[in-house]
Protein backbone atom coordinates (compact mmCIF):
# COMPACT_ATOMS: atom_id res chain seq x y z
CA UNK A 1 22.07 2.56 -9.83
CA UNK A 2 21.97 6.18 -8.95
CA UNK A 3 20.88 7.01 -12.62
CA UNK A 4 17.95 4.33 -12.79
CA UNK A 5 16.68 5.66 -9.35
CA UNK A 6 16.73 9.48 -11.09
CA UNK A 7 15.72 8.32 -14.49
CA UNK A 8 12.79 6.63 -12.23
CA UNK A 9 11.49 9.99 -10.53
CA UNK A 10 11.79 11.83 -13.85
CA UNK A 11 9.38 9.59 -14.78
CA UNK A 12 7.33 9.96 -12.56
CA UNK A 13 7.14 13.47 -12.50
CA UNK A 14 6.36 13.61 -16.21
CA UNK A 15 3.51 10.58 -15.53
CA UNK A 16 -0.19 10.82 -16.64
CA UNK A 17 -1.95 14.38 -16.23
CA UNK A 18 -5.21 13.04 -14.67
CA UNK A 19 -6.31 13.97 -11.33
CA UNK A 20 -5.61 11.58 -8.39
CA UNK A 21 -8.05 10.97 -5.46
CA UNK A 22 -6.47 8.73 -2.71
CA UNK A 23 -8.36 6.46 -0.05
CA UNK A 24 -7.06 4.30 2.93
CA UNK A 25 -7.73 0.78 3.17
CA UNK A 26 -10.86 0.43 5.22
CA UNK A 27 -14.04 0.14 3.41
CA UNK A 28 -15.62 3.18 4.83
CA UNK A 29 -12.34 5.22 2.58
CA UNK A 30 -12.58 3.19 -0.29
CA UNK A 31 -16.48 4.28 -0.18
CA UNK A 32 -16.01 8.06 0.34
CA UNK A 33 -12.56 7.80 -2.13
CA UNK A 34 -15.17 6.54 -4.68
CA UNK A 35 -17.83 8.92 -3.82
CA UNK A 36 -15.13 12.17 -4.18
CA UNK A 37 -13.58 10.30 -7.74
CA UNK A 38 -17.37 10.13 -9.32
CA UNK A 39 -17.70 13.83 -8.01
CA UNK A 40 -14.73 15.01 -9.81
CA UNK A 41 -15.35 12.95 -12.91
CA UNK A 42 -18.75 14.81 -13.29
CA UNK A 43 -16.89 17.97 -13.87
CA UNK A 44 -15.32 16.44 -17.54
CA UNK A 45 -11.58 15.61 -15.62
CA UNK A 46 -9.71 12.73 -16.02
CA UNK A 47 -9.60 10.92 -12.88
CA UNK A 48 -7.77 7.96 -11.43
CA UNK A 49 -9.13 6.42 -7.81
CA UNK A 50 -5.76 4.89 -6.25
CA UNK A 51 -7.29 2.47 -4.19
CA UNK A 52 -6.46 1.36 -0.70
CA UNK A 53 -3.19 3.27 0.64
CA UNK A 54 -1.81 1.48 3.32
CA UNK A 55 -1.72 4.33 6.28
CA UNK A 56 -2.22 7.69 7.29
CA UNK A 57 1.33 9.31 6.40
CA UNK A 58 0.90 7.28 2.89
CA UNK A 59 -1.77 9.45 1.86
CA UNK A 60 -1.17 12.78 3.43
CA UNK A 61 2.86 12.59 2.01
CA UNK A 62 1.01 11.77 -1.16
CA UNK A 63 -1.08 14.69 -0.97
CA UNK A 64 2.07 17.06 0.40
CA UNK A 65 4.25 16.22 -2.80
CA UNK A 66 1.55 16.14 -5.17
CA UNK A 67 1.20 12.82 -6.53
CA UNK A 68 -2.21 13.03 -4.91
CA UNK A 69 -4.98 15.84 -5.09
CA UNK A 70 -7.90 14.64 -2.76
CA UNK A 71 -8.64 12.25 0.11
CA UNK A 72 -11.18 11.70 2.56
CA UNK A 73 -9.80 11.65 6.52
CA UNK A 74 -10.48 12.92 9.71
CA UNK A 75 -10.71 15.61 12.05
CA UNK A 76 -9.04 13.46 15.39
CA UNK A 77 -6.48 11.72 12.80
CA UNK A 78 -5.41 15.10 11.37
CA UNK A 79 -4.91 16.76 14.71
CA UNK A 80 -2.81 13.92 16.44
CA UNK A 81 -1.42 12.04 13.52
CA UNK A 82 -0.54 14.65 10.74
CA UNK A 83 -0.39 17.60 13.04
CA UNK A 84 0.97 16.93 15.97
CA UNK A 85 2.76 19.01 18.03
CA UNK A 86 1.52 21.73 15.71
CA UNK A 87 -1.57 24.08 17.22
CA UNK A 88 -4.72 22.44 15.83
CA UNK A 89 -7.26 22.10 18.43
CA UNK A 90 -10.25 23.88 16.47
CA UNK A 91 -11.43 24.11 12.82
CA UNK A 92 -9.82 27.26 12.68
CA UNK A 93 -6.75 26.52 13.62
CA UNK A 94 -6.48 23.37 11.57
CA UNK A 95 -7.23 25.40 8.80
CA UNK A 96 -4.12 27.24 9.41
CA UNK A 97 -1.75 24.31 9.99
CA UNK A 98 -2.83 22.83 7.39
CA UNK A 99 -2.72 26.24 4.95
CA UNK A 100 1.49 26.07 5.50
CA UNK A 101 1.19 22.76 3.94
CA UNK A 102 -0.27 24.16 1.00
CA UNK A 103 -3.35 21.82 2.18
CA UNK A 104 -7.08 23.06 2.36
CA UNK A 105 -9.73 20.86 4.55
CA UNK A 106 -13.70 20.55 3.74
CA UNK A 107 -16.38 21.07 6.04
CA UNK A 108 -17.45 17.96 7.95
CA UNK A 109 -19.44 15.59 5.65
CA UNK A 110 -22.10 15.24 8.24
CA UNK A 111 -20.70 11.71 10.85
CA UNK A 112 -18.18 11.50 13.47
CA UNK A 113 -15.87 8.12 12.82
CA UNK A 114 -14.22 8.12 16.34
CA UNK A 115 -12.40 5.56 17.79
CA UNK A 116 -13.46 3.16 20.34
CA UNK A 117 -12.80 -0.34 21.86
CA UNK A 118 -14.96 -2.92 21.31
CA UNK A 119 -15.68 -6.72 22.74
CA UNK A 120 -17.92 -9.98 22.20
CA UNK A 121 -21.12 -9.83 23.76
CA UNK A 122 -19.72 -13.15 25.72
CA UNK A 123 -16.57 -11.45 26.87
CA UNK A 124 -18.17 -8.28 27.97
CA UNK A 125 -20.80 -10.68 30.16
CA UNK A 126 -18.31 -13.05 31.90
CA UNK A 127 -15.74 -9.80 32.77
CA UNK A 128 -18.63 -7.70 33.27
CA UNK A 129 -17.35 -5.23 30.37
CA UNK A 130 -19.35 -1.72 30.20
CA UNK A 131 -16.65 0.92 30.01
CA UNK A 132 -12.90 1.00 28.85
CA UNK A 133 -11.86 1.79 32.55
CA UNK A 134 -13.29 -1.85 33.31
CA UNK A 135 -10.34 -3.19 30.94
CA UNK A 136 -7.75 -2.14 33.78
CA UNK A 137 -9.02 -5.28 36.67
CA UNK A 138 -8.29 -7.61 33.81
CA UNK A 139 -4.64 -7.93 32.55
CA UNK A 140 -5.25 -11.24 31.10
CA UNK A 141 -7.26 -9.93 28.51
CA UNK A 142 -5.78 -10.10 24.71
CA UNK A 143 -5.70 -6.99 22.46
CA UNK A 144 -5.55 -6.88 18.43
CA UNK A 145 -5.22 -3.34 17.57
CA UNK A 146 -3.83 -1.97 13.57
CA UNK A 147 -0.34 -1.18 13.59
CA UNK A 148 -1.29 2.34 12.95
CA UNK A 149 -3.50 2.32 16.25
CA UNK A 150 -0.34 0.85 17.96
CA UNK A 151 2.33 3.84 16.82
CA UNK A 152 -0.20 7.35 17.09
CA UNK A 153 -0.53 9.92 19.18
CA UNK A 154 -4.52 9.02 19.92
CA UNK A 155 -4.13 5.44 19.86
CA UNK A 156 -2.58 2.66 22.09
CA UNK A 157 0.03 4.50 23.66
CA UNK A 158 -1.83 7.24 25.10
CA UNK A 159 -5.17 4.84 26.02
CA UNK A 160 -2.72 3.32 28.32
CA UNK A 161 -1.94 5.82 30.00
CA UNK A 162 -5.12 7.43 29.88
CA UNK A 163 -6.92 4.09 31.35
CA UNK A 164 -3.59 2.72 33.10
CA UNK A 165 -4.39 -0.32 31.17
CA UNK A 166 -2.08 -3.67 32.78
CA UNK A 167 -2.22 -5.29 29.38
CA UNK A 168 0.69 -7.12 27.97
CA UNK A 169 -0.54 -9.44 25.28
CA UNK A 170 -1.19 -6.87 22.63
CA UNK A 171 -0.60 -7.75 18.73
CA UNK A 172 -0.73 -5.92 15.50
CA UNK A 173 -3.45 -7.23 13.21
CA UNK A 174 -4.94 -5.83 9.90
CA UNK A 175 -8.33 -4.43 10.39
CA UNK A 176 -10.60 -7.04 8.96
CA UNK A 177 -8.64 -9.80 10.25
CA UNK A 178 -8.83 -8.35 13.43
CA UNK A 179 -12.82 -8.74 13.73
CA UNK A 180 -12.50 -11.96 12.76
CA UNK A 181 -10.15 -13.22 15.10
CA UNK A 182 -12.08 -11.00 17.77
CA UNK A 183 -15.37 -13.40 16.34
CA UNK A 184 -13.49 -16.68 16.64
CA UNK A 185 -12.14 -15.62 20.34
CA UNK A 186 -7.82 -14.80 19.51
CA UNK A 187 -8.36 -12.11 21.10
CA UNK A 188 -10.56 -10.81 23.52
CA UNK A 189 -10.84 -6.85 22.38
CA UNK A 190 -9.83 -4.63 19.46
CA UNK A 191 -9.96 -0.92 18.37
CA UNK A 192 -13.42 0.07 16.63
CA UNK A 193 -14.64 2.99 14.15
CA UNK A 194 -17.46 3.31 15.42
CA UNK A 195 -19.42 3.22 12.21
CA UNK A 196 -17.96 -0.25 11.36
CA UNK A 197 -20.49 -2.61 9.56
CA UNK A 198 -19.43 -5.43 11.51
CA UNK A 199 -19.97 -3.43 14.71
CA UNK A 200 -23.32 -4.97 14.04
CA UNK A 201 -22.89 -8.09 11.96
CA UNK A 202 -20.72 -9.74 14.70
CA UNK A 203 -23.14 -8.27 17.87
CA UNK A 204 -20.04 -6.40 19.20
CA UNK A 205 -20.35 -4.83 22.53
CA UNK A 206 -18.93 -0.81 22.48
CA UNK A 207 -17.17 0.24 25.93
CA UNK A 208 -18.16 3.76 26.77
CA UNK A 209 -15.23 5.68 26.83
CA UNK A 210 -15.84 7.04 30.05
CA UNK A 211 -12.82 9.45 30.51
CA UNK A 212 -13.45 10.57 27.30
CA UNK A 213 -10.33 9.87 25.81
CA UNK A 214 -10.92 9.88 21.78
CA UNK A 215 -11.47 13.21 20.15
CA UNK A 216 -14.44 13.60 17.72
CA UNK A 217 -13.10 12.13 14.41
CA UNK A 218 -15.40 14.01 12.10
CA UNK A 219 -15.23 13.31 8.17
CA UNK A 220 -13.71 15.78 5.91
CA UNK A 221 -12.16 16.36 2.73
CA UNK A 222 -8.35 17.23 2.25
CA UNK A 223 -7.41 18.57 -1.21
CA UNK A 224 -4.38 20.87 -2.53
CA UNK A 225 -4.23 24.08 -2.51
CA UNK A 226 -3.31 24.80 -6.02
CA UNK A 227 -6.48 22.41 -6.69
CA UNK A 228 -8.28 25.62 -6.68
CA UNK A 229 -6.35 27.51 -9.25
CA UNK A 230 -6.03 24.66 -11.67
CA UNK A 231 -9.48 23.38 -11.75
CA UNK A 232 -11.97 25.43 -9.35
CA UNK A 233 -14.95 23.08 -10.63
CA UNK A 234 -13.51 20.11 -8.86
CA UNK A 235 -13.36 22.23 -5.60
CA UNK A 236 -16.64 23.10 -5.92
CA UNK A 237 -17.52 19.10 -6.85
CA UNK A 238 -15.60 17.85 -4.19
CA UNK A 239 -17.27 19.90 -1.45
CA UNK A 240 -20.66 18.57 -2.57
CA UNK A 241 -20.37 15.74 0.40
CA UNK A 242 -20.20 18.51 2.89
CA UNK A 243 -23.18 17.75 5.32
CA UNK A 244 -24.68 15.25 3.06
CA UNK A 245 -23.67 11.82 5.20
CA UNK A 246 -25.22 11.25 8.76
CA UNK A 247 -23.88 8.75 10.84
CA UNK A 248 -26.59 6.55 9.96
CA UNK A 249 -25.97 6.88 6.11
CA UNK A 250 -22.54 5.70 6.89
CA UNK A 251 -23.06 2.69 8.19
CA UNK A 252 -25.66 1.58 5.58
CA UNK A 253 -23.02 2.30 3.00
CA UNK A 254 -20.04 0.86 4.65
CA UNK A 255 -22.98 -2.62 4.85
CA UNK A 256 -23.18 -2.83 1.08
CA UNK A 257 -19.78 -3.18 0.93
CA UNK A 258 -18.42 -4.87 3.23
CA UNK A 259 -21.30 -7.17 4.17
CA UNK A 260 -23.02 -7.43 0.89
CA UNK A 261 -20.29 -7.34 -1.12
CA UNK A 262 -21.02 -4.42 -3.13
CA UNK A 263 -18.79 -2.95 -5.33
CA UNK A 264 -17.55 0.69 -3.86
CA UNK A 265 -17.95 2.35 -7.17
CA UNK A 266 -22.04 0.80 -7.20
CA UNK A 267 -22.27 1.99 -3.54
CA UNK A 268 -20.86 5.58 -4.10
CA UNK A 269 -23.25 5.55 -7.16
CA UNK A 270 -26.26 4.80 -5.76
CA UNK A 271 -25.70 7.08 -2.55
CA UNK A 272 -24.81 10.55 -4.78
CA UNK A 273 -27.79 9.46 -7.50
CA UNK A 274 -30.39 9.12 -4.15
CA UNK A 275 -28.80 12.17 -2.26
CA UNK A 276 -27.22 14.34 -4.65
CA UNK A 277 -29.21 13.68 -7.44
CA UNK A 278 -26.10 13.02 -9.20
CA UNK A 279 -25.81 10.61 -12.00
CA UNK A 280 -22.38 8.75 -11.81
CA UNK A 281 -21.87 6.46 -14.82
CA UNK A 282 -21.64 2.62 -13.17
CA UNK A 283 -18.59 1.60 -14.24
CA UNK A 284 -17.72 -0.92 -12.08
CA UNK A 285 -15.57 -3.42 -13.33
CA UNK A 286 -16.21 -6.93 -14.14
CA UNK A 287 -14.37 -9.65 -12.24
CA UNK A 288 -12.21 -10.58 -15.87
CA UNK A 289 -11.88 -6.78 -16.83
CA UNK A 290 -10.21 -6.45 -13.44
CA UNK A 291 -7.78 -9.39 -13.89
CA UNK A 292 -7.17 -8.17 -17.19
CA UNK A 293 -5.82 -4.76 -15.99
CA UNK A 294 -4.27 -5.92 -12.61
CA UNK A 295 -2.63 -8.27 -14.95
CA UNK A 296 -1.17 -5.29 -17.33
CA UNK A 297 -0.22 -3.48 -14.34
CA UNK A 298 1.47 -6.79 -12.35
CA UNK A 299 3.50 -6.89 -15.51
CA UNK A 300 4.48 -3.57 -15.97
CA UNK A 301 5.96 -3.64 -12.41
CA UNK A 302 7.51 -6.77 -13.04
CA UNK A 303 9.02 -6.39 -16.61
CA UNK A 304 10.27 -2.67 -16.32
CA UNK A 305 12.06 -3.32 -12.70
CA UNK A 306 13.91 -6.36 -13.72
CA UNK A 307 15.15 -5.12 -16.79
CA UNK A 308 16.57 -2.35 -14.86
CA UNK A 309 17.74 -4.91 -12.34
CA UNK A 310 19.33 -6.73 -15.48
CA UNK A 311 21.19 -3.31 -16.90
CA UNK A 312 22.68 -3.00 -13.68
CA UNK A 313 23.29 -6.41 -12.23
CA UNK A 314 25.04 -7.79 -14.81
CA UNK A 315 27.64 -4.89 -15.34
CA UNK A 316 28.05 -4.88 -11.27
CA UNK A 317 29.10 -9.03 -11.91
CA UNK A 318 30.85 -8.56 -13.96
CA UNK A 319 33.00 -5.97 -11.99
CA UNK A 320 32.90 -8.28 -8.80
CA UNK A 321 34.51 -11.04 -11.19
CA UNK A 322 37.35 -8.88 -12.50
CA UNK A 323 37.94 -6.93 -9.03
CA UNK A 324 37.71 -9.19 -5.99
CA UNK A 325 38.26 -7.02 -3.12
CA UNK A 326 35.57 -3.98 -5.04
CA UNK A 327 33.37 -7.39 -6.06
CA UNK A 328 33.08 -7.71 -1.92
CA UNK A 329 31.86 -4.63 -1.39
CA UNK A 330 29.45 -4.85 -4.48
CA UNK A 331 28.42 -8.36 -3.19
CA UNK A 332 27.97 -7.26 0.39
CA UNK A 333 25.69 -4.10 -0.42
CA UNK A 334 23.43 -5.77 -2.48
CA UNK A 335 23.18 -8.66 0.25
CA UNK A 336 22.12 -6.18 2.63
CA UNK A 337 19.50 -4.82 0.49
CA UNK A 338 17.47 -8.28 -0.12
CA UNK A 339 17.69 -8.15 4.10
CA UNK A 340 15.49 -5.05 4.08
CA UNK A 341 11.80 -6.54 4.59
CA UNK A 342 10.11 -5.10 1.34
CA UNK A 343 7.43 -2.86 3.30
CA UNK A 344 10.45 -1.26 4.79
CA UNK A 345 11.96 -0.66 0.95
CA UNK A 346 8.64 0.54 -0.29
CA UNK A 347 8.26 3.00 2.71
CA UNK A 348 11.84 4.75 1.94
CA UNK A 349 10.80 5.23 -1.74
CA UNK A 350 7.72 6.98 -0.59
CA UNK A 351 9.42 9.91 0.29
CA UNK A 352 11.63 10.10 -3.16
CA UNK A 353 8.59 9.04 -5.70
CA UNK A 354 5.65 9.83 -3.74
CA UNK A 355 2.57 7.14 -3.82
CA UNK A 356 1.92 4.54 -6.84
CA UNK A 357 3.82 2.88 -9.27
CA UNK A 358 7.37 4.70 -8.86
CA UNK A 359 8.34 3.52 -5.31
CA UNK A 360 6.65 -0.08 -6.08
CA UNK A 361 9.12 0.02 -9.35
CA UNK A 362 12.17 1.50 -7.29
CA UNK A 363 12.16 -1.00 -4.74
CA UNK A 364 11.17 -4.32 -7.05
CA UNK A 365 14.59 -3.11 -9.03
CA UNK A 366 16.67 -2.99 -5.73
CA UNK A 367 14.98 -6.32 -4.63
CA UNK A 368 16.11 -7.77 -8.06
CA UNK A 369 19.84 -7.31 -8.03
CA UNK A 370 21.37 -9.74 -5.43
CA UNK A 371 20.08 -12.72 -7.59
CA UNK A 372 21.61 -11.64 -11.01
CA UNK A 373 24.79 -9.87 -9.41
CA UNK A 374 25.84 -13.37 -7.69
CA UNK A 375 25.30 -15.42 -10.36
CA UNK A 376 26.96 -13.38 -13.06
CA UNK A 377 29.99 -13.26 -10.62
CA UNK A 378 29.70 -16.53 -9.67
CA UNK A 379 29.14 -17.75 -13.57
CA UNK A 380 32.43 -15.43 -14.18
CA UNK A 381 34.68 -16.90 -11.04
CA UNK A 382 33.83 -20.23 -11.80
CA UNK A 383 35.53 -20.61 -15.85
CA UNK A 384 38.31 -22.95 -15.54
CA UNK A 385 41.68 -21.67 -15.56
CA UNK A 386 42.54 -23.34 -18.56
CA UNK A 387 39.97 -21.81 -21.04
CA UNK A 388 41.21 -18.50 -19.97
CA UNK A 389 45.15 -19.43 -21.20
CA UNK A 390 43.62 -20.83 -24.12
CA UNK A 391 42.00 -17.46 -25.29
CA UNK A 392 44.78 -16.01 -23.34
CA UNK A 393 47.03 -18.12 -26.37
CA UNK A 394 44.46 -17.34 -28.92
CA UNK A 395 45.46 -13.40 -29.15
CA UNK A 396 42.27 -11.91 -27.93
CA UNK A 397 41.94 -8.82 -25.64
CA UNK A 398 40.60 -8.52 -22.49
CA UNK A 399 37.17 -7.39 -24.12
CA UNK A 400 36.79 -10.18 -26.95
CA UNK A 401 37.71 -12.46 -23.85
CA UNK A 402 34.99 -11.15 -21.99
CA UNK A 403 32.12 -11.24 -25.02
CA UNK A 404 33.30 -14.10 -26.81
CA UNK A 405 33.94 -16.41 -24.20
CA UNK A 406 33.48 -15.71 -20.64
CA UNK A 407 30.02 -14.64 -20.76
CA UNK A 408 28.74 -17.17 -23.14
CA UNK A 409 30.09 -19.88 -20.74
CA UNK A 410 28.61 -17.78 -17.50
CA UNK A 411 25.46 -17.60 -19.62
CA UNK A 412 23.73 -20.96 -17.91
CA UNK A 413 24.33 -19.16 -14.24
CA UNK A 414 23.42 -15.88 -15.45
CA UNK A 415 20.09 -16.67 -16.94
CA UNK A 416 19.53 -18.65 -13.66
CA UNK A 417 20.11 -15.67 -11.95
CA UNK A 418 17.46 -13.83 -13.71
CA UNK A 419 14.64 -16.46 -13.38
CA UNK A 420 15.51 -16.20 -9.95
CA UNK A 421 14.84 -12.68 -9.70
CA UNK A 422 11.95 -12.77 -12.18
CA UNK A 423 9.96 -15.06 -9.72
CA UNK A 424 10.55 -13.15 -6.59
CA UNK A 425 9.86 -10.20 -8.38
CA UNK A 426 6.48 -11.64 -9.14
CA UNK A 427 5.23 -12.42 -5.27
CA UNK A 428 6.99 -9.58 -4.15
CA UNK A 429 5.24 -6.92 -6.66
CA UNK A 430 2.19 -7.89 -4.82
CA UNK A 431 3.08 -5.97 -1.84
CA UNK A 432 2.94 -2.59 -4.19
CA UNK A 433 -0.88 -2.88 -3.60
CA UNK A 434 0.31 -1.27 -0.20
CA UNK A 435 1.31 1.87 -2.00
CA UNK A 436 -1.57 2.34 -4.78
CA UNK A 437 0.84 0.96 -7.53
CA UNK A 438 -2.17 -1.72 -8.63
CA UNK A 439 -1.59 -5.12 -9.95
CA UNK A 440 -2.59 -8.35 -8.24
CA UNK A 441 -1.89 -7.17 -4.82
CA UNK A 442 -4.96 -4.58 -5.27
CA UNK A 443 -7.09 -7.30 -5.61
CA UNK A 444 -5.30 -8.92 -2.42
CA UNK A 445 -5.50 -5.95 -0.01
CA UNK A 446 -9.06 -4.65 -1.02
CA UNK A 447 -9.79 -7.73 -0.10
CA UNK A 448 -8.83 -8.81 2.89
CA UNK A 449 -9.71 -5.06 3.90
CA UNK A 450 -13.28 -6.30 2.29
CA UNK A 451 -13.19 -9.94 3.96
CA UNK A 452 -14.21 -11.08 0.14
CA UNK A 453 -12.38 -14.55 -0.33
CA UNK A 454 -13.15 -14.21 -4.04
CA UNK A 455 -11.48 -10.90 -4.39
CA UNK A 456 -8.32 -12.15 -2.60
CA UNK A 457 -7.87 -15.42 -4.72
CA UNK A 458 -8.39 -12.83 -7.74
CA UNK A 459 -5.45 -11.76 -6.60
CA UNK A 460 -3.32 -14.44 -5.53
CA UNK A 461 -3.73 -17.28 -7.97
CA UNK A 462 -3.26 -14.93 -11.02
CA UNK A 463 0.25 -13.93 -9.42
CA UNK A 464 0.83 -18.11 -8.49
CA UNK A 465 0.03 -18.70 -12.15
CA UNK A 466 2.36 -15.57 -13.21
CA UNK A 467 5.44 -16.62 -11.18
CA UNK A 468 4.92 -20.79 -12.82
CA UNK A 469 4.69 -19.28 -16.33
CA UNK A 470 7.86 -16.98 -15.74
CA UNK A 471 9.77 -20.23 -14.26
CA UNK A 472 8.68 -22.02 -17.37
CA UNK A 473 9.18 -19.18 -19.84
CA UNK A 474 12.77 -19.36 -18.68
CA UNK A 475 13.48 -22.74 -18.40
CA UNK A 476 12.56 -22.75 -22.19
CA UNK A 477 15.01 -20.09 -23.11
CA UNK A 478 17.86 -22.13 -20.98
CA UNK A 479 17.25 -25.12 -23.27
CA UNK A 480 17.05 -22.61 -26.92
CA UNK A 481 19.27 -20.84 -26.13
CA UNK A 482 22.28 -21.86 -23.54
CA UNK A 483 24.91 -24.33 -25.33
């Protein structure tokens, strides 16, 4: 296991040459993401936009190891999230923090994106709502913040205390979902950026922030510092944004797409063509061309971690068959790694592979072996005694036993094992979307990061459809193939 796991990060640090730019998964990111990959594509690099990252400390461990060059954040997020504790109250000094990290930050593209909490235009009238310190005479009231807002320094915690806020109902919801369950009255207030679309498509009221809790969140840039050495033209692209996106801009963009539907990549176009005078080539794809690839991708993810899975699995059976007390301990570990909830599994790999397809393919493999481990062993365990004395009689050794007849009678459970694992590979390679790895779950996230229905049954009824024709695929082989 230890081997596939290496063999897996040599990969990936031998993987694809092209230059990655990173964004989070809130429309206003995927917009400036798209804006800084047409930038650097201008310059004559190859460039990949990994769509989406689920998270703060996603991207910027991304960016620290590598596996990312560029990504848009913020000023407030960089000075409590990725730098805290560390002196970073200024530019200056968050230059300097962010210099040991071998990270160098733009100038402010031109908005502030801070934080705020925002409420119904009915809820704000019948509590009399103005300011967040009005929140603290109503403890009934129901909050839907991101998980992200619920952990950080400058979120949840901290407007608590700030506010002394009585609250108890207070759940985690994804961003999008969040405004709509604010809209159809689940919850009565929710964290804000501030140059949200659907600030003003859902006639949101915005408490003042009255004791001034949330620092300015300015946009800026965040690329490596070797970027400069290796290609000093994509610095220079890259800073192009500085300045050139008022608050105003902003939240016309972040309308297109998320209101209008727009593609990001037609959005970013048509804002660095009008500003910049910069002529992206529109190469948004179409709805089938995206299918097509997520596809490719879905079954890359899917085909390379269960082999591995199957390498390993079956060997490990076959070694809990022939040594019960060691087969225990095999059996047990690999139980206890299909309890891990998959985020969790994807998050450890992060720090080992970095962002992308390697951690999605890491933990898919270790989701894969409890299936095919317990049914080789149980295939192997479950020969009659007699069949055994009767190759036993026959002469053969303990190897020709093993090839000739124990596995060709475990064969049924084995292959059962593996369509198992094949089809909860399939749903469960959707959750790579988290990490930038593509495939359907892409499709899924951007979406419901988007609210575009259409974009999250792209998603989700391709992988439906891939997990059926698997089951069937296999089903087939039992019958060819199985005695």
């Amino acid at each position: 296991m230890t081997r596939i796991l290496l063999l897996m990060a040599l990969l990936a640090s031998s993987c694809s040459s092209k230059l990655h730019v990173g964004s989070k998964s809130f429309p206003e990111s995927l917009v400036l993401g798209e804006m800084l990959t047409q930038l650097v594509a201008t310059t004559g690099e190859s460039v990949v936009h990994d769509r989406g990252l689920e998270g703060t400390q996603v991207c910027w461990r991304a960016l620290e190891r590598g596996s990312l060059d560029a990504y848009p954040d913020y000023t407030g997020t960089i000075a409590k999230v990725i730098l805290a504790g560390e002196p970073a109250g200024s530019p200056s000094e968050m230059r300097k923090a962010l210099a040991k990290h071998g990270i160098e930050m733009s100038a402010p593209l031109g908005f502030n994106n801070t934080y705020a909490i925002g409420v119904t235009e009915q809820v704000a009238a019948r509590y009399k709502l103005t300011k967040i310190s009005d929140l603290r005479h109503h403890p009934e009231l129901r909050f839907g913040f991101t998980h992200e807002f619920l952990e950080r320094g400058d979120g949840w915690p901290s407007l608590r205390r700030a506010y002394d806020l009585p609250q108890k109902s207070v759940q985690g919801l994804e961003h999008g979902l969040a405004y709509r369950a604010l809209a159809a009255g689940s919850i009565d207030a929710m964290e804000l950026y501030s140059t949200d679309a659907e600030i003003r498509y859902y006639d949101l009221v915005v408490l003042a922030d009255d004791r001034q809790h949330f620092p300015r969140y300015d946009a800026v840039v965040l690329w490596r510092r070797d970027l400069r050495t290796r290609h000093p033209d994509v610095v220079t692209a890259l800073r192009k944004l500085e300045g050139a996106v008022d608050a105003k801009t902003m939240v016309a963009l972040n309308e297109k797409a998320k209101i209008d539907k727009l593609s990001e990549q037609r959005v970013a176009a048509g804002f660095l063509e009008r500003k910049l005078g910069v002529h992206a080539p529109d190469d948004a794809e179409s709805v089938w061309a995206r299918i097509a690839r997520e596809t490719r991708e879905h079954l890359f993810l899917v085909l390379v971690s269960l082999a591995c899975a199957i390498l390993v699995s079956i060997p490990l059976g076959i070694l809990a068959a022939q040594r019960p007390r060691l087969g225990q301990v095999v059996l047990a570990t690999v139980g206890v790694l299909q309890t891990i909830p998959s985020l969790a599994v994807l998050a450890l790999m992060i720090p080992l592979f970095g962002h992308g397809t390697w951690p999605a393919l890491a933990a898919l493999f270790l989701y894969s072996l409890l299936p095919i481990v317990r049914n080789t062993h149980a295939g192997l365990v479950g020969i009659p005694s007699e069949l055994r004395e009767s190759a036993d009689a026959l002469g053969l050794t303990r190897r020709a036993q093993l090839i000739h007849v124990e596995l060709p009678l475990a064969a049924r459970s084995i292959l059962a094992g593996i369509k198992t694992s094949a089809v909860i590979n399939i749903g469960t390679a959707t959750l790579g979307g988290f990490v930038g790895a593509g495939g359907y779950g892409q499709s899924i996230f951007i979406g419901l990061t988007l609210d575009d229905h259409a974009r999250i049954l792209a998603g989700a009824i391709p992988a439906a459809l891939m997990a059926l024709a698997a089951q069937a695929v296999f089903e087939l082989a039992e019958r060819r193939l199985v005695v």
